[in-house]
C-alpha atoms as a PDB file:
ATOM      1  CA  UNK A   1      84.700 101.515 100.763  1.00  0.00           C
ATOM      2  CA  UNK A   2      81.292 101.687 102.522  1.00  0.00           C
ATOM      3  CA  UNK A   3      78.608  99.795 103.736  1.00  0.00           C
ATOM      4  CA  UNK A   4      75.523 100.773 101.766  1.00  0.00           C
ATOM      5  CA  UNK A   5      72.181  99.306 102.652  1.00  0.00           C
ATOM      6  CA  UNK A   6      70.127 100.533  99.977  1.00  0.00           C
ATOM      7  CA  UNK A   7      67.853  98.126  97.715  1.00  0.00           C
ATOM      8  CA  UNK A   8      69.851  96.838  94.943  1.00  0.00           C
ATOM      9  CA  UNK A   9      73.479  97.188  96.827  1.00  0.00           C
ATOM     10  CA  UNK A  10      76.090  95.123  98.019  1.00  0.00           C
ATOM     11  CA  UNK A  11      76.742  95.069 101.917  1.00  0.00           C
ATOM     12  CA  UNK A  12      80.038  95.607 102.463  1.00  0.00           C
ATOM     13  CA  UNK A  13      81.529  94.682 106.464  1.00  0.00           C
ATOM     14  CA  UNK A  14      82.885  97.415 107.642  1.00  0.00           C
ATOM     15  CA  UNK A  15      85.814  95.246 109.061  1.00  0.00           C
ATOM     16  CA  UNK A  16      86.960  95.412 104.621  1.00  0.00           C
ATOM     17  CA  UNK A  17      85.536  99.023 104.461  1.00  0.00           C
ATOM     18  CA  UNK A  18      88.383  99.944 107.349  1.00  0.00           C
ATOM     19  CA  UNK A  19      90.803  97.944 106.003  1.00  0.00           C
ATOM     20  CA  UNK A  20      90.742  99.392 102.435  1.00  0.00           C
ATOM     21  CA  UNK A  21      90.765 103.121 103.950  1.00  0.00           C
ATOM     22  CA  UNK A  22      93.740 102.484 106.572  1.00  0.00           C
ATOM     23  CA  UNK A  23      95.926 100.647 103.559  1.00  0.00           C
ATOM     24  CA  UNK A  24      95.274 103.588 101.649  1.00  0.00           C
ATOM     25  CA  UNK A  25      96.783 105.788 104.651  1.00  0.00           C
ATOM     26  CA  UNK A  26      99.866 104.171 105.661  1.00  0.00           C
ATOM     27  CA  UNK A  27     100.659 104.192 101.416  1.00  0.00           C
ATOM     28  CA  UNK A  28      99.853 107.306 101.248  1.00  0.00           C
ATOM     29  CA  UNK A  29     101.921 108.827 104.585  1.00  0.00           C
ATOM     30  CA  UNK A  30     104.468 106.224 103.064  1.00  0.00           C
ATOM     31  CA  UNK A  31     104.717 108.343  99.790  1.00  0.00           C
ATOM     32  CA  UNK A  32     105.099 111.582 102.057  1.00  0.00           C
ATOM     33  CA  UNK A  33     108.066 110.229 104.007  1.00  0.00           C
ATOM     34  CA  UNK A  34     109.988 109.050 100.868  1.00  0.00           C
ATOM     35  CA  UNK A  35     109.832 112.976  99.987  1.00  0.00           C
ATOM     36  CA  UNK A  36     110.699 113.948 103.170  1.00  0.00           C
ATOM     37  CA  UNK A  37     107.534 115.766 103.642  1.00  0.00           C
ATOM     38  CA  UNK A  38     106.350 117.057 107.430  1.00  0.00           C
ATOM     39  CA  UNK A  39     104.238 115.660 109.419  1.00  0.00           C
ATOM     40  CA  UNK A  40     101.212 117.892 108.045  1.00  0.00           C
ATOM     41  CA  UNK A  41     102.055 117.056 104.773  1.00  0.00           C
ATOM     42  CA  UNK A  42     101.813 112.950 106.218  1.00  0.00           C
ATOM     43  CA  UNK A  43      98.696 113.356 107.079  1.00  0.00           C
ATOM     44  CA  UNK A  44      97.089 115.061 104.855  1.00  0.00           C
ATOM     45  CA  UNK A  45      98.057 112.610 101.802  1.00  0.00           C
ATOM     46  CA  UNK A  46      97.824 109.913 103.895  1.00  0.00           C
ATOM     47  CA  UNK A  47      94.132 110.581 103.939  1.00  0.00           C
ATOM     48  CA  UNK A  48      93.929 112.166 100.809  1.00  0.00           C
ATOM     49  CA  UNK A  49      94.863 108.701  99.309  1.00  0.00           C
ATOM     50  CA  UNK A  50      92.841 106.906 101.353  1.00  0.00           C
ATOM     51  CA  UNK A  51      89.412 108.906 100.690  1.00  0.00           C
ATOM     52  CA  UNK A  52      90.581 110.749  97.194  1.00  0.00           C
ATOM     53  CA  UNK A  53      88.899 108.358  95.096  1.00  0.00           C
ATOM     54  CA  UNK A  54      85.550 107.922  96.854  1.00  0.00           C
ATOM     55  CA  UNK A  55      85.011 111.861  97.109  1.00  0.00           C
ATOM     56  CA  UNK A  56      85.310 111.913  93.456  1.00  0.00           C
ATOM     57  CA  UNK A  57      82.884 109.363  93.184  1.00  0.00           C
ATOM     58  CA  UNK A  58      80.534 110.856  95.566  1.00  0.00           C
ATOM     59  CA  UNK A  59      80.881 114.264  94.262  1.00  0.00           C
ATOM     60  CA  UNK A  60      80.116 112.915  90.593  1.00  0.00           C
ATOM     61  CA  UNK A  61      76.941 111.428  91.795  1.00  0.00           C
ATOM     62  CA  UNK A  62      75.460 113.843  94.221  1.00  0.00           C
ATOM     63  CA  UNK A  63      73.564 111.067  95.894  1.00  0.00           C
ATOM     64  CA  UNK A  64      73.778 109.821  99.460  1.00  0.00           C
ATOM     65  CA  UNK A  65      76.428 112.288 101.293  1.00  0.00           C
ATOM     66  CA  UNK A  66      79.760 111.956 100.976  1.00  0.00           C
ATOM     67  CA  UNK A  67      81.422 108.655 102.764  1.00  0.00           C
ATOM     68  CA  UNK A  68      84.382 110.802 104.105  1.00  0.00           C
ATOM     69  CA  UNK A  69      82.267 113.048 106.011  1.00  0.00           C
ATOM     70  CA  UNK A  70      80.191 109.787 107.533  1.00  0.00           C
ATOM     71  CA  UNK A  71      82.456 108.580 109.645  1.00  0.00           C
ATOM     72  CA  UNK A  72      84.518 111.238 111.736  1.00  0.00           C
ATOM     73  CA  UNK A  73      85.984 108.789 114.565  1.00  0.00           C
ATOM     74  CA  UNK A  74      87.534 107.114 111.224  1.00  0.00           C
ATOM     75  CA  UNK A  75      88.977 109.680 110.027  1.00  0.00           C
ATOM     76  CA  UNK A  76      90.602 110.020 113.617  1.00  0.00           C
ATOM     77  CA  UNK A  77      92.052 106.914 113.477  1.00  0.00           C
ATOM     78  CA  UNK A  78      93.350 107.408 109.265  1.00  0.00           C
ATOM     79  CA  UNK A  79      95.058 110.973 111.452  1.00  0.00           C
ATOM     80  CA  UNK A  80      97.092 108.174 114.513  1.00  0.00           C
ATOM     81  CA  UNK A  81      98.244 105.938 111.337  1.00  0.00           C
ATOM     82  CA  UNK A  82      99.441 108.491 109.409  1.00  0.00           C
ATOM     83  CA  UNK A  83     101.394 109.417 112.842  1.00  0.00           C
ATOM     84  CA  UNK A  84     102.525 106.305 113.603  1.00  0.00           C
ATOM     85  CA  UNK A  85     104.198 106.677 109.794  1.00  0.00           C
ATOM     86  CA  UNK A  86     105.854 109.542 110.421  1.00  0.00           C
ATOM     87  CA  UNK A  87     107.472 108.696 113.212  1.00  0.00           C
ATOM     88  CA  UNK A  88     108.212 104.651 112.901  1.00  0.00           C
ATOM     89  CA  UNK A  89     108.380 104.603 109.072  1.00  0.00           C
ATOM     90  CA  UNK A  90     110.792 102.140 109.399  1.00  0.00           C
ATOM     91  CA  UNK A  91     108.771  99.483 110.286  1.00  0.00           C
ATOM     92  CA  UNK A  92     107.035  99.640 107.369  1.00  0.00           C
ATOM     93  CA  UNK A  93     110.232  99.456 104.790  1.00  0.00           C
ATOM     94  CA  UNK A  94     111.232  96.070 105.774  1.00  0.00           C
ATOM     95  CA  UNK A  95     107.721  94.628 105.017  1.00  0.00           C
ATOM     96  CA  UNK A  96     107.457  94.982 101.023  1.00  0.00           C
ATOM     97  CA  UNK A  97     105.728  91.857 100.194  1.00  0.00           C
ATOM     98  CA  UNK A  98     102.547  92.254 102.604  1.00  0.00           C
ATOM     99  CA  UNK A  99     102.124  95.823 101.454  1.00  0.00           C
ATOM    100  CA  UNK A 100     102.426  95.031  98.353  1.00  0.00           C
ATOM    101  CA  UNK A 101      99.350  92.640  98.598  1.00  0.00           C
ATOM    102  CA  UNK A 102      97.559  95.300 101.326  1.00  0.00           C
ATOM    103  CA  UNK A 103      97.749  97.399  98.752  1.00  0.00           C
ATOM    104  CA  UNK A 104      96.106  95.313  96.369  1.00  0.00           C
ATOM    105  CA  UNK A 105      93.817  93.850  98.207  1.00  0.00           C
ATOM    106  CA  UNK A 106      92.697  98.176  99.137  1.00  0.00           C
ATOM    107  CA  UNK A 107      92.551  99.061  95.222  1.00  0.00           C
ATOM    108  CA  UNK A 108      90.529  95.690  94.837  1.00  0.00           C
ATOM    109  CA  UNK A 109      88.234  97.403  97.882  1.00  0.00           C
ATOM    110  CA  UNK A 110      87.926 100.679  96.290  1.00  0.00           C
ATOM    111  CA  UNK A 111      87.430  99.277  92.621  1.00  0.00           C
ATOM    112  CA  UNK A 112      84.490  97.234  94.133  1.00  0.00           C
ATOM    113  CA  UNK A 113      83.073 100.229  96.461  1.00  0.00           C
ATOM    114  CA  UNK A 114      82.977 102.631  93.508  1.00  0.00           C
ATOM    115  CA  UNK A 115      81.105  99.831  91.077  1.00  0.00           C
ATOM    116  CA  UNK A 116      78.532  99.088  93.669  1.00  0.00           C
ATOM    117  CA  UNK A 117      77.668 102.340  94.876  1.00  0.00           C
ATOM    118  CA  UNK A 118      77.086 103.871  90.574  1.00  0.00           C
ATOM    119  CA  UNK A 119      75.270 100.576  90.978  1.00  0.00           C
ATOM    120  CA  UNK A 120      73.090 101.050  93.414  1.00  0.00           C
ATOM    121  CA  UNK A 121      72.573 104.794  92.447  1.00  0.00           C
ATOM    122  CA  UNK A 122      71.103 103.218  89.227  1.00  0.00           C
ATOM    123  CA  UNK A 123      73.738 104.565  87.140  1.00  0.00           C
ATOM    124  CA  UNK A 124      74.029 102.766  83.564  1.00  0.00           C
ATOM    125  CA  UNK A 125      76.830  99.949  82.965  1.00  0.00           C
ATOM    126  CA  UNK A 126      79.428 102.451  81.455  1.00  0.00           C
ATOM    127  CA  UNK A 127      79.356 104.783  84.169  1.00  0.00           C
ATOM    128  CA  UNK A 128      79.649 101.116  86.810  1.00  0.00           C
ATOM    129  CA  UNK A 129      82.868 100.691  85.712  1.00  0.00           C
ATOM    130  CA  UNK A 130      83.983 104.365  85.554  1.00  0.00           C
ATOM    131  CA  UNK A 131      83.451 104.962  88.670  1.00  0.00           C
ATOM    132  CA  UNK A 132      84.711 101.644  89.547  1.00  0.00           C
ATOM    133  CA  UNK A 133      87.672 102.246  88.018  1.00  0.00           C
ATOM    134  CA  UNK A 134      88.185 105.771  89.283  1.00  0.00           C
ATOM    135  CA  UNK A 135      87.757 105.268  92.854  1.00  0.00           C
ATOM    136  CA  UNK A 136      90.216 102.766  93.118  1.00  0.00           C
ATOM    137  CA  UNK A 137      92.513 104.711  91.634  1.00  0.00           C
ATOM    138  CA  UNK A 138      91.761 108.751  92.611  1.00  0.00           C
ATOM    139  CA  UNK A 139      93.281 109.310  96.171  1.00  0.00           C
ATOM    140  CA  UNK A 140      96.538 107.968  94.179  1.00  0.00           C
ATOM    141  CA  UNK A 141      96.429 110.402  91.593  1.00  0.00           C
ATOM    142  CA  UNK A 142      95.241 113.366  93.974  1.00  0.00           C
ATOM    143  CA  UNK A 143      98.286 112.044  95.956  1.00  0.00           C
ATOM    144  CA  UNK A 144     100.694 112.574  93.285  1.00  0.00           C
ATOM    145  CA  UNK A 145      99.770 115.681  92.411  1.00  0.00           C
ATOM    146  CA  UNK A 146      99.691 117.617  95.118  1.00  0.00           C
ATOM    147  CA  UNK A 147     103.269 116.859  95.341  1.00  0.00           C
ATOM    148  CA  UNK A 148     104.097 117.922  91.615  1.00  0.00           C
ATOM    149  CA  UNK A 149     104.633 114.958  89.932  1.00  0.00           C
ATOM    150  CA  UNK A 150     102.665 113.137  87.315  1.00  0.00           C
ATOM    151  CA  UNK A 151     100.164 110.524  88.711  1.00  0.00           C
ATOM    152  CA  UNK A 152     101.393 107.001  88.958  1.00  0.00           C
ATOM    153  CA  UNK A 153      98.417 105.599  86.943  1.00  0.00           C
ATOM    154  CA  UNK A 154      99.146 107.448  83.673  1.00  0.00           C
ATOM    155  CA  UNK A 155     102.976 106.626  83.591  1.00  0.00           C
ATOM    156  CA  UNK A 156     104.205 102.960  82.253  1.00  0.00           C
ATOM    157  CA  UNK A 157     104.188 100.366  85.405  1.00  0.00           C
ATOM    158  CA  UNK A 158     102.685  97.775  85.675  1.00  0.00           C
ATOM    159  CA  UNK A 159      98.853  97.146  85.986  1.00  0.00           C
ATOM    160  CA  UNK A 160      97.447  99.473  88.577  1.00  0.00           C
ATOM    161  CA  UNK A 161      94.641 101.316  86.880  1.00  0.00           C
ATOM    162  CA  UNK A 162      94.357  98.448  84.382  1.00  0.00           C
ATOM    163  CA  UNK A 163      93.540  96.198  87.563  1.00  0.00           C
ATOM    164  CA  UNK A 164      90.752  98.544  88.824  1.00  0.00           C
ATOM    165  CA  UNK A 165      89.135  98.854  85.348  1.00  0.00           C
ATOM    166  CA  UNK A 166      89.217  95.294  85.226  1.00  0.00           C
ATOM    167  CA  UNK A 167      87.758  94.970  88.454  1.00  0.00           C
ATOM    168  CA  UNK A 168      85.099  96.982  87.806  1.00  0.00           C
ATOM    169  CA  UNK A 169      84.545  95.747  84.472  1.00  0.00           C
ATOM    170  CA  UNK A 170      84.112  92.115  85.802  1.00  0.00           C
ATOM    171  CA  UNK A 171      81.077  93.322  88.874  1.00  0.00           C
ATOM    172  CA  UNK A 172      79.114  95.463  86.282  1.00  0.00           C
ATOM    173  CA  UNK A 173      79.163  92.528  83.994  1.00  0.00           C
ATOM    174  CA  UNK A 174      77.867  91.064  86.471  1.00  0.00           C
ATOM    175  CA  UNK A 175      75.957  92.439  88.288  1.00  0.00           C
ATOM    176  CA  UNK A 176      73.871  93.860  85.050  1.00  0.00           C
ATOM    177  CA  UNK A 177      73.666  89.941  84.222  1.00  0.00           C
ATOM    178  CA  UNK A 178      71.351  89.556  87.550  1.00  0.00           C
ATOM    179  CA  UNK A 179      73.898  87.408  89.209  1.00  0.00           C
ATOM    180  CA  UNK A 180      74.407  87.597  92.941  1.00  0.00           C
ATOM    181  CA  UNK A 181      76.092  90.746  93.950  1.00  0.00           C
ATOM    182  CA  UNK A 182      77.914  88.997  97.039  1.00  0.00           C
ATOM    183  CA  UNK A 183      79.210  86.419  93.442  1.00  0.00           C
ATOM    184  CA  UNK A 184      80.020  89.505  91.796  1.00  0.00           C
ATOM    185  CA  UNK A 185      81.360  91.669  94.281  1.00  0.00           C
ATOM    186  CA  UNK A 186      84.260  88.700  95.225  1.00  0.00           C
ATOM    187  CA  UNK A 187      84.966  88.403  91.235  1.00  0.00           C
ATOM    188  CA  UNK A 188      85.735  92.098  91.755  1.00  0.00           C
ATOM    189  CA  UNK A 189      88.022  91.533  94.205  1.00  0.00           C
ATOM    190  CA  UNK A 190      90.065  88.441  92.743  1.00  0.00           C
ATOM    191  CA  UNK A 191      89.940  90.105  89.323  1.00  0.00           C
ATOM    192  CA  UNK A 192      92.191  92.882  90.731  1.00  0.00           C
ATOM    193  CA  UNK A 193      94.022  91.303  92.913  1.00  0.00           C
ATOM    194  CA  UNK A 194      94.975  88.363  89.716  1.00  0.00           C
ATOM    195  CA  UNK A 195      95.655  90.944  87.393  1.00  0.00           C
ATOM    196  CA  UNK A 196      98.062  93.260  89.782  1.00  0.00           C
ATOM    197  CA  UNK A 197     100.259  89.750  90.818  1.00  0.00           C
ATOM    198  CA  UNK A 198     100.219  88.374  87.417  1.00  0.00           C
ATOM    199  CA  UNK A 199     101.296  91.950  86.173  1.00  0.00           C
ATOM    200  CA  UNK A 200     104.139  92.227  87.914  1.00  0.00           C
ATOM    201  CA  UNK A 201     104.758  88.159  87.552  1.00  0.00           C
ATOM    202  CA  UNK A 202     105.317  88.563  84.143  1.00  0.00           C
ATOM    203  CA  UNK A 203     106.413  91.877  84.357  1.00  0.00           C
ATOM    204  CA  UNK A 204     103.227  93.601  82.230  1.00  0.00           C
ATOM    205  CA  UNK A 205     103.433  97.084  81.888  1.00  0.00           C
ATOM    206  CA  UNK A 206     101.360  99.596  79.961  1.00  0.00           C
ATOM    207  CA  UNK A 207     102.988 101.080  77.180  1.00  0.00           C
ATOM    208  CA  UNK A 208     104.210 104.897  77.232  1.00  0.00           C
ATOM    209  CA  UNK A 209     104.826 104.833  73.463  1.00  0.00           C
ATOM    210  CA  UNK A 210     102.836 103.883  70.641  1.00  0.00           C
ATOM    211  CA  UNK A 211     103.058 105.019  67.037  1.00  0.00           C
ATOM    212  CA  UNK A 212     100.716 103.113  64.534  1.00  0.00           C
ATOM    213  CA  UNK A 213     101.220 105.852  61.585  1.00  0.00           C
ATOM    214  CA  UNK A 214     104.404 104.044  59.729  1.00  0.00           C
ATOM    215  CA  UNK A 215     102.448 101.043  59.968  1.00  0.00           C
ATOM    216  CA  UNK A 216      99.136 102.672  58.640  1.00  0.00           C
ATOM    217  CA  UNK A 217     101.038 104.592  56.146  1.00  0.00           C
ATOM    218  CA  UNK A 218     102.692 101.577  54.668  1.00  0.00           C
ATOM    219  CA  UNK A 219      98.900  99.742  55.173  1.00  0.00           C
ATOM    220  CA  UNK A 220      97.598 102.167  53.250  1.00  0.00           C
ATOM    221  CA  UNK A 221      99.778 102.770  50.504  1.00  0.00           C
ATOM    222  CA  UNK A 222      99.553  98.866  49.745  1.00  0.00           C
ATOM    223  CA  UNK A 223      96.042  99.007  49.502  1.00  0.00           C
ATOM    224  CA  UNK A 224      96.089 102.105  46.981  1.00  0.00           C
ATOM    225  CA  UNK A 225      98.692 100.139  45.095  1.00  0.00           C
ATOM    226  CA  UNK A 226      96.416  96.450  44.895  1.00  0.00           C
ATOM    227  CA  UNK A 227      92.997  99.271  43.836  1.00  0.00           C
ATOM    228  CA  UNK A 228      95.158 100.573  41.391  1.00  0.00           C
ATOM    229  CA  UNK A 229      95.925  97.558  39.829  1.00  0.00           C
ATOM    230  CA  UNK A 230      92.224  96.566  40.122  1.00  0.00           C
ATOM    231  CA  UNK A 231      91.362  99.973  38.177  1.00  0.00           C
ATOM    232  CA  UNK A 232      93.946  99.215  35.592  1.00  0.00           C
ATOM    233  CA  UNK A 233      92.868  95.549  34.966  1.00  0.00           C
ATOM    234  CA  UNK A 234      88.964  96.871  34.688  1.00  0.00           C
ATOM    235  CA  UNK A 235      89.894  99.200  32.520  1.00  0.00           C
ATOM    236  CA  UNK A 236      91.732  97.048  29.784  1.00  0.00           C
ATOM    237  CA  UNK A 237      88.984  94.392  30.021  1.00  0.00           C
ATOM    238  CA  UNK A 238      86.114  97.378  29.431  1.00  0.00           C
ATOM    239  CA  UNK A 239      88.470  98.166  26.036  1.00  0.00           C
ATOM    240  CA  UNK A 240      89.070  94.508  24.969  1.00  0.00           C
ATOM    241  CA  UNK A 241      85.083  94.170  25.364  1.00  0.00           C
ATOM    242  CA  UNK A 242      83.463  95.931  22.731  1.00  0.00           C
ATOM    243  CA  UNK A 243      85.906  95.437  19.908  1.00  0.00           C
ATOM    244  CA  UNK A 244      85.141  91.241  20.723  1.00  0.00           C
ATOM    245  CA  UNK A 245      81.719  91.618  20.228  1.00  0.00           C
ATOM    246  CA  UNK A 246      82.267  93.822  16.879  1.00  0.00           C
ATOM    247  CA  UNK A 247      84.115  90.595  15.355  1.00  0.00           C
ATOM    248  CA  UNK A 248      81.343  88.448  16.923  1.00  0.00           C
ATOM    249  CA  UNK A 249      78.896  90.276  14.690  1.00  0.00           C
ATOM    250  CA  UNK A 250      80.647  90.849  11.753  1.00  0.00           C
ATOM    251  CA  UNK A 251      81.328  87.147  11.335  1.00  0.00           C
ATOM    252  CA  UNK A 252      77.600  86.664  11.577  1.00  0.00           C
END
């Protein structure tokens, strides 16, 4: 994330802006480990998760620099964490449950840095929450593949991307309803943060098969079989109408 202070954006502290970007680097140096990957390849998606998403973003805007270039004593830092990984990874495998919510707490970061700078750009309320969505989910998916393997955000788990859209759906919303961006920008936040616990509460996952056609099939040949009957029944009645009105005037 970033702290933007142009008219019309949210100020982010650059305390959260760190946070979100050094979460992103100890997952992503995590991820390298767990393939046994060098130390090169540790850093570099350690900090290709952490910035992935927002150089999308920037890229697709082409408006106010790019964040990852901003900030080069950052970046230094992202480089000694991604170290630190490598070399005492085990530290970080006993402590699931506080990554866990790091983690969430850093898409929740990105969802809302992505959201407010489209926002801020003046970009329209459907392009808010795609850019929302995407930066909070991009390094990830950069992440994956460059190691070969199909990004984590379009296979069934449970709500990852789903969190971010919803994130970003929520400050938009907001935010294009005039309320207070500091309002909207912790709704953003909370929304991702609710919906990635309560996915994996209830254990919600997105679905990685889906076939409508039998039902739509069997929908449809229903329907042909009720206007069919319809025709049929309009039909007699047109024959049985004429010959009523014949008798009608022959009795006269």
């Amino acid at each position: 994330m970033e702290q933007l202070f142009a008219d019309g954006a949210l100020t982010v502290p650059f305390g959260a802006d760190f946070f979100s970007v050094a979460v992103g680097v100890i997952t992503g140096a995590m991820f390298a480990c767990d393939r046994k990957l060098d130390i090169v390849g540790t850093i570099v998606l350690g900090l290709m998760t952490a910035y992935g998403g927002g150089i999308i973003r920037d890229l697709l805007l082409q408006d106010d620099g790019v964040y990852f270039m901003q900030y080069p004593n950052v970046i230094l830092i992202c480089i000694g964490l991604a170290v630190f990984v490598f070399y005492f990874r085990g530290l970080f495998r006993h402590s699931g449950q506080v990554l866990f919510f790091a983690d969430a707490l850093s898409v929740a970061l990105f969802a809302l840095a992505g959201a407010n700078k489209a926002f801020a750009c003046g970009e329209g309320f459907v392009m808010v929450v795609i850019l929302g969505a995407l930066t909070s989910v991009g390094g990830g998916a950069l992440r994956d593949i460059s190691v070969g393997e199909t990004p984590g955000v379009f296979q069934r788990s449970n709500f990852y991307a789903v969190a971010g859209f919803g994130g970003a759906l929520v400050f938009a919303a907001m935010a294009f309803a005039n309320a207070p961006l500091v309002l909207a920008g912790c709704a953003c936040v909370f929304t991702v943060v609710f919906l990635r616990y309560l996915s994996v509460f209830y254990d919600w996952k997105t679905a990685d098969e889906a076939d409508l056609t039998p039902k739509v099939s069997h929908g449809a040949r229903k329907a042909k079989g009720v206007a069919a009957e319809l025709f049929r029944r309009a039909t007699l009645h047109r024959k049985k109408a004429p010959t009523t009105r014949t008798s009608r005037f022959r009795r006269r």
